[in-house]
C-alpha atoms as a PDB file:
ATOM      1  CA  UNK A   1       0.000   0.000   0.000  1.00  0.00           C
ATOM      2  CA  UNK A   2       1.287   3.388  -0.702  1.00  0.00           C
ATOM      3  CA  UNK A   3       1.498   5.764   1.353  1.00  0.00           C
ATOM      4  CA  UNK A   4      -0.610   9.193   0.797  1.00  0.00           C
ATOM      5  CA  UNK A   5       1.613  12.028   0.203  1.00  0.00           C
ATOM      6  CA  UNK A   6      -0.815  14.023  -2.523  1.00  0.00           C
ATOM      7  CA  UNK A   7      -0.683  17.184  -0.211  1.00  0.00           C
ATOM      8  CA  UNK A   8       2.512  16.906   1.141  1.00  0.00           C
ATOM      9  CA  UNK A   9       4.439  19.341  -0.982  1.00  0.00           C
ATOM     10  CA  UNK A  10       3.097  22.628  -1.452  1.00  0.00           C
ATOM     11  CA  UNK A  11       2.622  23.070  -5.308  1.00  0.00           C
ATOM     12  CA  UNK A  12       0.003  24.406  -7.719  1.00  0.00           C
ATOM     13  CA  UNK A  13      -2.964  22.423  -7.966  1.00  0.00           C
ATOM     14  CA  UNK A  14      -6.232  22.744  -9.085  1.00  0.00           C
ATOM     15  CA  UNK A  15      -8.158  24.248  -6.486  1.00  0.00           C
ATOM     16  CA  UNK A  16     -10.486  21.397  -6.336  1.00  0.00           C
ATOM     17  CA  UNK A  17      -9.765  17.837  -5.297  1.00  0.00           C
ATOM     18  CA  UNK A  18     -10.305  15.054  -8.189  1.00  0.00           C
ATOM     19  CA  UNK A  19     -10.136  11.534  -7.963  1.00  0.00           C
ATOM     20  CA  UNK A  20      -7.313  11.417 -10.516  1.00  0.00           C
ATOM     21  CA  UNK A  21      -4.572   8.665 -10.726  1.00  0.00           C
ATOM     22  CA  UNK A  22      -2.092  10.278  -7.953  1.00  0.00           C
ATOM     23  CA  UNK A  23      -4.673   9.806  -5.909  1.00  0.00           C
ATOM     24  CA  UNK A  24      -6.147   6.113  -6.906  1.00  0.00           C
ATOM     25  CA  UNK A  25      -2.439   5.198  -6.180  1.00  0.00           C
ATOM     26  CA  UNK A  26      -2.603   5.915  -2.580  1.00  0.00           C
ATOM     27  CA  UNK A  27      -6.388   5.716  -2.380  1.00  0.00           C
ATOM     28  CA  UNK A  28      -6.015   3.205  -0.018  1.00  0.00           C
ATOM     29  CA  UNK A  29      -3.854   4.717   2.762  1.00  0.00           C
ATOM     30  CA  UNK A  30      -6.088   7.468   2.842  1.00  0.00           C
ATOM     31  CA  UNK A  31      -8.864   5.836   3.482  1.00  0.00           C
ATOM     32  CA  UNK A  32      -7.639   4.307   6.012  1.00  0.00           C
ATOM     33  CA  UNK A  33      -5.957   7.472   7.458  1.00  0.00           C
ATOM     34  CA  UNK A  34      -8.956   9.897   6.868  1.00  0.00           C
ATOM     35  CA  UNK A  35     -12.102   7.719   7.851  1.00  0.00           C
ATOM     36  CA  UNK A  36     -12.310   6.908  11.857  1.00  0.00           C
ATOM     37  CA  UNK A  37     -12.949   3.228  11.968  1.00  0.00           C
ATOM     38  CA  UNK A  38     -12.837   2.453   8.392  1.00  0.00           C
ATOM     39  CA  UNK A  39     -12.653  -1.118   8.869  1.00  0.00           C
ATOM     40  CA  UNK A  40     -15.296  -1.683  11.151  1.00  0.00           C
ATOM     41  CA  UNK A  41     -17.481   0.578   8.946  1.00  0.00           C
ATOM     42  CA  UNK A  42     -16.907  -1.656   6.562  1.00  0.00           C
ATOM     43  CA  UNK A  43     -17.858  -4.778   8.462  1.00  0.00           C
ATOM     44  CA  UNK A  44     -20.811  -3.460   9.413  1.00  0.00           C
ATOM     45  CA  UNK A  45     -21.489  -2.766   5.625  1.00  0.00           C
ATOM     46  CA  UNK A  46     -20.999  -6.188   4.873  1.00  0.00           C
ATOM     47  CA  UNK A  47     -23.155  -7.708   7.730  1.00  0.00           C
ATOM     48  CA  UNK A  48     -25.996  -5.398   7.044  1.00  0.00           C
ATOM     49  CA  UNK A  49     -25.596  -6.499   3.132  1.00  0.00           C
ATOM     50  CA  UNK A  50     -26.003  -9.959   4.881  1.00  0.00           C
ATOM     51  CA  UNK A  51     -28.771  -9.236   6.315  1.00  0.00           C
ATOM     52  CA  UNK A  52     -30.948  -7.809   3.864  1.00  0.00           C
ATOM     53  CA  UNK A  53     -30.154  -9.255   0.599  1.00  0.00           C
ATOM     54  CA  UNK A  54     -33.231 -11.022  -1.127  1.00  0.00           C
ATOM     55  CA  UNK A  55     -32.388 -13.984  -3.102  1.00  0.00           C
ATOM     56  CA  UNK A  56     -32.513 -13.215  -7.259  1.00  0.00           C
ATOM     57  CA  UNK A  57     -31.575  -9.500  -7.087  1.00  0.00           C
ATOM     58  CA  UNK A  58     -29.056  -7.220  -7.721  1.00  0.00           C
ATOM     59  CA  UNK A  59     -26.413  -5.406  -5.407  1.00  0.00           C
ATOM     60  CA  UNK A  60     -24.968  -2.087  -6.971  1.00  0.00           C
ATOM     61  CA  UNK A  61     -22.813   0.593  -4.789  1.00  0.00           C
ATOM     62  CA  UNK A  62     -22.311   4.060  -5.922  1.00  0.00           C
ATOM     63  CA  UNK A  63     -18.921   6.253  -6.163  1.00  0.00           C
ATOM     64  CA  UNK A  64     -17.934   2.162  -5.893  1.00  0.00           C
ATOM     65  CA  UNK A  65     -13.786   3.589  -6.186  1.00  0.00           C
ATOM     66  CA  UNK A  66     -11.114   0.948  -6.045  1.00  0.00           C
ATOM     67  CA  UNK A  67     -14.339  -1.778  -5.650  1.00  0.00           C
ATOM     68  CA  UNK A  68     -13.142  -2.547  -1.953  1.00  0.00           C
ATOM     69  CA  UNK A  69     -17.068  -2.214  -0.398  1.00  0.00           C
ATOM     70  CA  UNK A  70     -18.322  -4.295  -3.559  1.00  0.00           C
ATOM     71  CA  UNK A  71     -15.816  -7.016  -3.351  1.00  0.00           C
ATOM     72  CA  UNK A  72     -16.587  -7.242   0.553  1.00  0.00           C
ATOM     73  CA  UNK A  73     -20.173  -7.628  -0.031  1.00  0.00           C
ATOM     74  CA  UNK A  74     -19.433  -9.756  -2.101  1.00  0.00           C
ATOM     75  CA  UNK A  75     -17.853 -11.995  -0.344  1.00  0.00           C
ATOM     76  CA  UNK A  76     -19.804 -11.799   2.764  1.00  0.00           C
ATOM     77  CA  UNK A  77     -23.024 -12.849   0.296  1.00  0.00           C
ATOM     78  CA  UNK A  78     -21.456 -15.827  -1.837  1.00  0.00           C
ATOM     79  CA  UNK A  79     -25.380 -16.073  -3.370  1.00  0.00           C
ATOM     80  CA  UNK A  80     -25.125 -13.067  -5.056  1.00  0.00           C
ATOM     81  CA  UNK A  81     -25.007 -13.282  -8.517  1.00  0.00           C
ATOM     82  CA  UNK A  82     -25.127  -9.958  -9.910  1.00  0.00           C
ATOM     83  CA  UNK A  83     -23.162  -6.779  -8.115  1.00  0.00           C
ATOM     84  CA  UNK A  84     -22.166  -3.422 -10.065  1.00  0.00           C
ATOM     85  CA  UNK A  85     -20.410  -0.127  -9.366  1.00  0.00           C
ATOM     86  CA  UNK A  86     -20.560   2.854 -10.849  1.00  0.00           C
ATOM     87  CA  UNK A  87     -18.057   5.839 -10.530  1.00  0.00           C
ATOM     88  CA  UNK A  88     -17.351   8.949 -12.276  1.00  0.00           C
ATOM     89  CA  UNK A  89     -13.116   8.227 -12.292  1.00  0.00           C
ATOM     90  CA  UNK A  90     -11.756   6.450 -14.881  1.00  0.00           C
ATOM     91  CA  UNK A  91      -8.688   6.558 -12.701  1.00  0.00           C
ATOM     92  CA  UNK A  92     -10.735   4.375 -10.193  1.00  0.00           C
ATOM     93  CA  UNK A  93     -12.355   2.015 -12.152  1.00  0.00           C
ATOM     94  CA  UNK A  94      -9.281   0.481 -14.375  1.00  0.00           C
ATOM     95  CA  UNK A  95      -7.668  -0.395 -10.707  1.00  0.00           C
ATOM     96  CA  UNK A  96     -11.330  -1.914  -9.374  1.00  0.00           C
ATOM     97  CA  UNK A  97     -11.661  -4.093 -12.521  1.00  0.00           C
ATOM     98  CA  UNK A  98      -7.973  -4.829 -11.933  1.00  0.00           C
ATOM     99  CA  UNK A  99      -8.985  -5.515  -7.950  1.00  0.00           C
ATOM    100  CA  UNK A 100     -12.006  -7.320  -8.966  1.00  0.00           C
ATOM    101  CA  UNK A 101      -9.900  -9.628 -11.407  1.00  0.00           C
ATOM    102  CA  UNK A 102      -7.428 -10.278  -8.854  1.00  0.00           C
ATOM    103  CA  UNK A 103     -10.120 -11.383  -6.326  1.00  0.00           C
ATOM    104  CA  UNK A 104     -11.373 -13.761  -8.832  1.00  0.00           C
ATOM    105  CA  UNK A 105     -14.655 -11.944  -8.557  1.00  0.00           C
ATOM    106  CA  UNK A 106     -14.903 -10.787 -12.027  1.00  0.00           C
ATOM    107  CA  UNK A 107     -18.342 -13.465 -13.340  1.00  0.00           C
ATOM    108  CA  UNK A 108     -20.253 -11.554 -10.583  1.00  0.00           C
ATOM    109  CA  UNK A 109     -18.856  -7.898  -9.815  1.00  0.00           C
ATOM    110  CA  UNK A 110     -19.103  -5.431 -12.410  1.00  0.00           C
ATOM    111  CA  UNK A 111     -18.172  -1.541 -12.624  1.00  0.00           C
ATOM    112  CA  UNK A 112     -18.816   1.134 -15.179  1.00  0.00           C
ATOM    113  CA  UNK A 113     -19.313   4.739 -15.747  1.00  0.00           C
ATOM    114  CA  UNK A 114     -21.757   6.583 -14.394  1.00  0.00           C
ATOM    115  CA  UNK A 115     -21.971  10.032 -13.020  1.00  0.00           C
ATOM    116  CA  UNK A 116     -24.172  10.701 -10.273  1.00  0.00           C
ATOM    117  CA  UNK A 117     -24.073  14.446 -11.047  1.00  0.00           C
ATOM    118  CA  UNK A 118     -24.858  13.969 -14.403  1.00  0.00           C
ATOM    119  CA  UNK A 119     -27.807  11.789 -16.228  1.00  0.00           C
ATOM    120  CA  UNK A 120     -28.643   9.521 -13.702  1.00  0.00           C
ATOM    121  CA  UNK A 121     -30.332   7.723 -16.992  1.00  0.00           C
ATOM    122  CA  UNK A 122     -26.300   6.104 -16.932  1.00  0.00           C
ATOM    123  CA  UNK A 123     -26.609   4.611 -13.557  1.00  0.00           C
ATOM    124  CA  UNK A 124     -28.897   1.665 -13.964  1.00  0.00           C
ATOM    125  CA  UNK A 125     -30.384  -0.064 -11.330  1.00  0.00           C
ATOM    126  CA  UNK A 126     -32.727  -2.808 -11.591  1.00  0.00           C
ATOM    127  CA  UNK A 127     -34.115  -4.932  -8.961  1.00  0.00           C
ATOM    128  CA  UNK A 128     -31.438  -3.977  -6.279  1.00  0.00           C
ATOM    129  CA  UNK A 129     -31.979  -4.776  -2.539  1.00  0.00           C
ATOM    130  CA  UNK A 130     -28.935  -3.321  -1.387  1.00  0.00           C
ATOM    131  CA  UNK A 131     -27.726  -0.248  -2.730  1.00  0.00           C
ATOM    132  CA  UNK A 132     -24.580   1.661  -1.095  1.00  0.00           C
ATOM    133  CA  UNK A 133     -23.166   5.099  -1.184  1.00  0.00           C
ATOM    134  CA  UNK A 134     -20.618   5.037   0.880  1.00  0.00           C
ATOM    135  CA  UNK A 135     -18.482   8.225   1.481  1.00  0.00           C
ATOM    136  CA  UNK A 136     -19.724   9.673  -2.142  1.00  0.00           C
ATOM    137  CA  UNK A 137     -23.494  11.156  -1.259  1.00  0.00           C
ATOM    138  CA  UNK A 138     -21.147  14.254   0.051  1.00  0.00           C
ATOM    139  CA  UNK A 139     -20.139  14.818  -3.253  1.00  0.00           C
ATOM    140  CA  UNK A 140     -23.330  14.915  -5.037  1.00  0.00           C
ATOM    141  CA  UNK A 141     -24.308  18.440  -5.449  1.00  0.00           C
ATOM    142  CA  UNK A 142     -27.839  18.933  -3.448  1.00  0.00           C
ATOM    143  CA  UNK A 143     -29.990  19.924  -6.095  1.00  0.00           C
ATOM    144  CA  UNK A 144     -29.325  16.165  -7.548  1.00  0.00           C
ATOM    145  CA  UNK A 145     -29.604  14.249  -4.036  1.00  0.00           C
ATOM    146  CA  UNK A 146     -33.370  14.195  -3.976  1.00  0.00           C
ATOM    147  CA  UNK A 147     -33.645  12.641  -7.496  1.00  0.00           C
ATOM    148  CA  UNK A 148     -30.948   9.857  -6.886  1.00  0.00           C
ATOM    149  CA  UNK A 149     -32.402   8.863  -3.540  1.00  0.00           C
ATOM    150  CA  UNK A 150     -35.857   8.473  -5.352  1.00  0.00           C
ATOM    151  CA  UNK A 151     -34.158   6.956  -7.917  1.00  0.00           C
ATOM    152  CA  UNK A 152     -32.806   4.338  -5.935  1.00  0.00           C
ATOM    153  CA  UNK A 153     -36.101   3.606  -3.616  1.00  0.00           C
ATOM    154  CA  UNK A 154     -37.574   3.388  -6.938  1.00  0.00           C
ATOM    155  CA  UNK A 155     -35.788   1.050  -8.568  1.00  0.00           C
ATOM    156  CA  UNK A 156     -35.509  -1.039  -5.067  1.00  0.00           C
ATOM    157  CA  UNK A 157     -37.304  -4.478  -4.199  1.00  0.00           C
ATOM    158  CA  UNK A 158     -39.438  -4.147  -1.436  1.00  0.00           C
ATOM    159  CA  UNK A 159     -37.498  -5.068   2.099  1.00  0.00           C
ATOM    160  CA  UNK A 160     -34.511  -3.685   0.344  1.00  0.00           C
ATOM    161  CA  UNK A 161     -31.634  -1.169   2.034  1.00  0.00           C
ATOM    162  CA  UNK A 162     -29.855   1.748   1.229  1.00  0.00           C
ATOM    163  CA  UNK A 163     -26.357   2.230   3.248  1.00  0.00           C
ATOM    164  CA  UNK A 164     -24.863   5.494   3.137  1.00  0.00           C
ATOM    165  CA  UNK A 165     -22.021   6.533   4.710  1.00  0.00           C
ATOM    166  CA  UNK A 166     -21.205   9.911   4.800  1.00  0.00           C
ATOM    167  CA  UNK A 167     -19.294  13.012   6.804  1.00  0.00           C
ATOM    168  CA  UNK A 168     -22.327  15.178   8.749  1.00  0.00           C
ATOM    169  CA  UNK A 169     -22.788  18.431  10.400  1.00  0.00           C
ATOM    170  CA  UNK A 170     -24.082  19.263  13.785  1.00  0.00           C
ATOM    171  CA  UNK A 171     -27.198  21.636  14.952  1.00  0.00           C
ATOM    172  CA  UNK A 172     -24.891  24.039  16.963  1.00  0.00           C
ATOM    173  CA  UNK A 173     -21.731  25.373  15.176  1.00  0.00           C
ATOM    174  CA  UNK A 174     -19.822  25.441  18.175  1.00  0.00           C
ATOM    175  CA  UNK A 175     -20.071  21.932  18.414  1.00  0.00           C
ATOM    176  CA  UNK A 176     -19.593  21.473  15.075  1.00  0.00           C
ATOM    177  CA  UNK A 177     -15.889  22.962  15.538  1.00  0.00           C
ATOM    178  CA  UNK A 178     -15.705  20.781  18.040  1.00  0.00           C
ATOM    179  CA  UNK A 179     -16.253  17.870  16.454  1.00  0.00           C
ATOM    180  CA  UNK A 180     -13.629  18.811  13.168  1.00  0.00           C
ATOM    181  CA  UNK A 181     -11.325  19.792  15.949  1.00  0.00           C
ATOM    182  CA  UNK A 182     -11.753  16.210  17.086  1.00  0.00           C
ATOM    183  CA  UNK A 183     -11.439  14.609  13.247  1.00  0.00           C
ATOM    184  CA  UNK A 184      -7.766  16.772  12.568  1.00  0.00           C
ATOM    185  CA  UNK A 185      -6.615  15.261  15.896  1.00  0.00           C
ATOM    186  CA  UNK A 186      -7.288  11.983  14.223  1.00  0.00           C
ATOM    187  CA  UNK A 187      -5.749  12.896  11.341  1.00  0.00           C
ATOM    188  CA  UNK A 188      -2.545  13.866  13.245  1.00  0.00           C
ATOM    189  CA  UNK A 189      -2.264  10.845  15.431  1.00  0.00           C
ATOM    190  CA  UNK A 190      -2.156   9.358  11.651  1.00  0.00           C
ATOM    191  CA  UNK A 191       0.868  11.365  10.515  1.00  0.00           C
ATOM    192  CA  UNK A 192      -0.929  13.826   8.672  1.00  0.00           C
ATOM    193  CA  UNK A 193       1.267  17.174   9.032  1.00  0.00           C
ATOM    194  CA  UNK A 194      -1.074  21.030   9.214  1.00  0.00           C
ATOM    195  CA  UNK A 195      -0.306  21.440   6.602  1.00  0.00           C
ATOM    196  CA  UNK A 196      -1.494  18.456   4.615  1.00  0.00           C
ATOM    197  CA  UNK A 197      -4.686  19.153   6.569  1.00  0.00           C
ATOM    198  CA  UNK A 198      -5.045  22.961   5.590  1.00  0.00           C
ATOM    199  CA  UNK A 199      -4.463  21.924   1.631  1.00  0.00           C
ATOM    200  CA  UNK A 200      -6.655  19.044   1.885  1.00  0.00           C
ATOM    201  CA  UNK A 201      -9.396  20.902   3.253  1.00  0.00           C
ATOM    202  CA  UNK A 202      -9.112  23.803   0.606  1.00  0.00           C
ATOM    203  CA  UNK A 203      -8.853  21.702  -1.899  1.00  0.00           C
ATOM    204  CA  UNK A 204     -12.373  19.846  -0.789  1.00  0.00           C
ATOM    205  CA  UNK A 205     -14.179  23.151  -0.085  1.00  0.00           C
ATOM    206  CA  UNK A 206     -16.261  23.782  -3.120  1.00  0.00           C
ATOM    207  CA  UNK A 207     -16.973  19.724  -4.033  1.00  0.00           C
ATOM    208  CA  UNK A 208     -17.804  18.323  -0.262  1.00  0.00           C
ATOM    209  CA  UNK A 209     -20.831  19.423   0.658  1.00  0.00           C
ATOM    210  CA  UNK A 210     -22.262  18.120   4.083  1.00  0.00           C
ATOM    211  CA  UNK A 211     -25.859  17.479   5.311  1.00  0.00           C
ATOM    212  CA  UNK A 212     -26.855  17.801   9.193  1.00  0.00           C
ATOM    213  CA  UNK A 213     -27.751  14.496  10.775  1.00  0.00           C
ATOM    214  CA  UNK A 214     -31.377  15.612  10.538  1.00  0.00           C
ATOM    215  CA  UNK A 215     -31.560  17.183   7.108  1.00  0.00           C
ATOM    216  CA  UNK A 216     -29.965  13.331   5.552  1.00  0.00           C
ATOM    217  CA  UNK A 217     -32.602  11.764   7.349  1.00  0.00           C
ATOM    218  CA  UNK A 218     -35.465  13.920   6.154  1.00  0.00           C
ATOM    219  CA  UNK A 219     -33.820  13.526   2.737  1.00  0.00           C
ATOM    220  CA  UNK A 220     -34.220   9.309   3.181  1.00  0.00           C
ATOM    221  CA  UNK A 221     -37.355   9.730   3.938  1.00  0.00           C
ATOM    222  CA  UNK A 222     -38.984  12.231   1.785  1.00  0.00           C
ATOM    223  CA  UNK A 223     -38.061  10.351  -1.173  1.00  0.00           C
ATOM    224  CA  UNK A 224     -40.096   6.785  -0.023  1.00  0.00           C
ATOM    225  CA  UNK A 225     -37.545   5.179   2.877  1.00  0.00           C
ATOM    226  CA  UNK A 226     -40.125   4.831   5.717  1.00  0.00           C
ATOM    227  CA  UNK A 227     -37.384   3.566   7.985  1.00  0.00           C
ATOM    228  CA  UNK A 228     -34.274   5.350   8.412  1.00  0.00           C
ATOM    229  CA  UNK A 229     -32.165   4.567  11.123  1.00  0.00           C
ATOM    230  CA  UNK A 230     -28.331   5.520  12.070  1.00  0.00           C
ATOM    231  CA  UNK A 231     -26.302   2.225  12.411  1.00  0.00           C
ATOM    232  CA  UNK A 232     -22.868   4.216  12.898  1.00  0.00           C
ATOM    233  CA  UNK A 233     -21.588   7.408  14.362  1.00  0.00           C
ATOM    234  CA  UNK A 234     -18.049   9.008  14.877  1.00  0.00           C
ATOM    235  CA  UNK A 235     -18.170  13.065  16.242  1.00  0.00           C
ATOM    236  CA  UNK A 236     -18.732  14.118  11.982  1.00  0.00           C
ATOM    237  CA  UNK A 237     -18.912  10.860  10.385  1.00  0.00           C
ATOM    238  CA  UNK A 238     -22.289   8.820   9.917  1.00  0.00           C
ATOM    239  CA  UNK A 239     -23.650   6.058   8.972  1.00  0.00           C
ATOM    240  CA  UNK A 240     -27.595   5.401   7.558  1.00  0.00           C
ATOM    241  CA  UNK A 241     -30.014   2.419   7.515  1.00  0.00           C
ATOM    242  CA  UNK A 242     -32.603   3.132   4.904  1.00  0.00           C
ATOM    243  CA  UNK A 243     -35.299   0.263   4.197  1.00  0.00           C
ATOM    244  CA  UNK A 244     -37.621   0.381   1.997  1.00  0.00           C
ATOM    245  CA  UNK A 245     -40.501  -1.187   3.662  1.00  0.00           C
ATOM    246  CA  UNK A 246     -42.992  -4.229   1.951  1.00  0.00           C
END
């Protein structure tokens, strides 16, 4: 694994961040750096997967990067047949395919294009009964959230669930310092220097938009979910149960 040094040296960039090659190539570490409790997150992921997969449909994750939530789900449900990705990064999809092929996962996971800023008409979902977003509804500008979440409950078998994983905001903005206070002390117990944290956070300013913990759940449920439930929380970081009820 290699280690994430993308805003180590101070040099011009774009302003903001892109999910270009430098950073597939240490896409890993920084996960892993950047997200409290990746792992377990990720177990989780795959035990609620588990849980609520219906036999003869489809799994599909969105913003599925390097294919490492996909490939998990996969293997913690061996039944499913069908399971698809789609990402905006060409970057990141040549290494999942590669990932996927290595796995020997490639007759049931799939990835392809698909924008979810752009014409959701690319992201096709049929029959799904577990549909992820994990760390990628924060990048989806607002004014497209509401159709993608109907989007998915619409396209979703009935007992089905949506897991989203995503940074959040507080109700109090003092608190709300607190908490990002909190997440750069993380950081720095993981050898990120200030100033990899001050370029990382410019460069994430105009394309990371945050919800409040209330306004995602609203969100969930204004678009059909009738049960929305938080499975995971870390000061700024959350995770959402969404099931779409029979």
């Amino acid at each position: 694994m290699s280690r994430d040094e993308v805003f180590v040296n101070d040099i011009k960039r774009t302003s903001d961040f892109v999910f270009n090659r430098e950073v597939v190539e240490v896409f890993d570490d920084m996960l892993a750096r950047s997200i409290p409790l990746y792992e377990e997150q990720q177990n989780l992921i795959r035990e609620i997967a588990r849980r609520f997969w219906v036999p003869e449909t489809s799994i599909a994750d969105l913003g599925c990067s390097l294919g490492t939530t996909l490939l998990g789900i996969a293997e913690a449900v061996p039944e499913a047949g069908t399971l698809v990705g789609y990402d905006n990064s060409d970057a990141m999809l040549d290494r999942a395919r590669s990932n996927i092929e290595s796995a020997g996962k490639a007759r049931v996971v799939a990835v392809q294009s698909g924008d979810l800023n752009g014409d959701l008409k690319e992201v096709e979902l049929i029959n799904t009964s577990v549909v992820t977003i994990c760390w990628t509804l924060q990048f989806v500008r607002p004014l497209k959230r509401d159709q993608l979440i109907r989007k998915i409950y619409n396209t979703m078998v009935d007992g089905g669930v949506l897991i989203v994983t995503d940074k959040v905001l507080t109700n109090d903005s003092n608190m709300n310092r607190f908490f990002i206070d909190f997440y750069y002390d993380f950081k720095r117990r993981n050898g990120y220097s200030e100033a990899e944290i001050t370029r990382k956070r410019e460069a994430l300013e105009n394309v990371l938009i945050p919800y409040r913990l209330d306004e995602n759940i609203e969100l969930f449920r204004r678009n059909g979910f009738q049960i929305v439930e938080t499975f995971f929380q870390w000061n700024n970081f959350a995770g959402f149960l969404c099931v779409k009820s029979s």
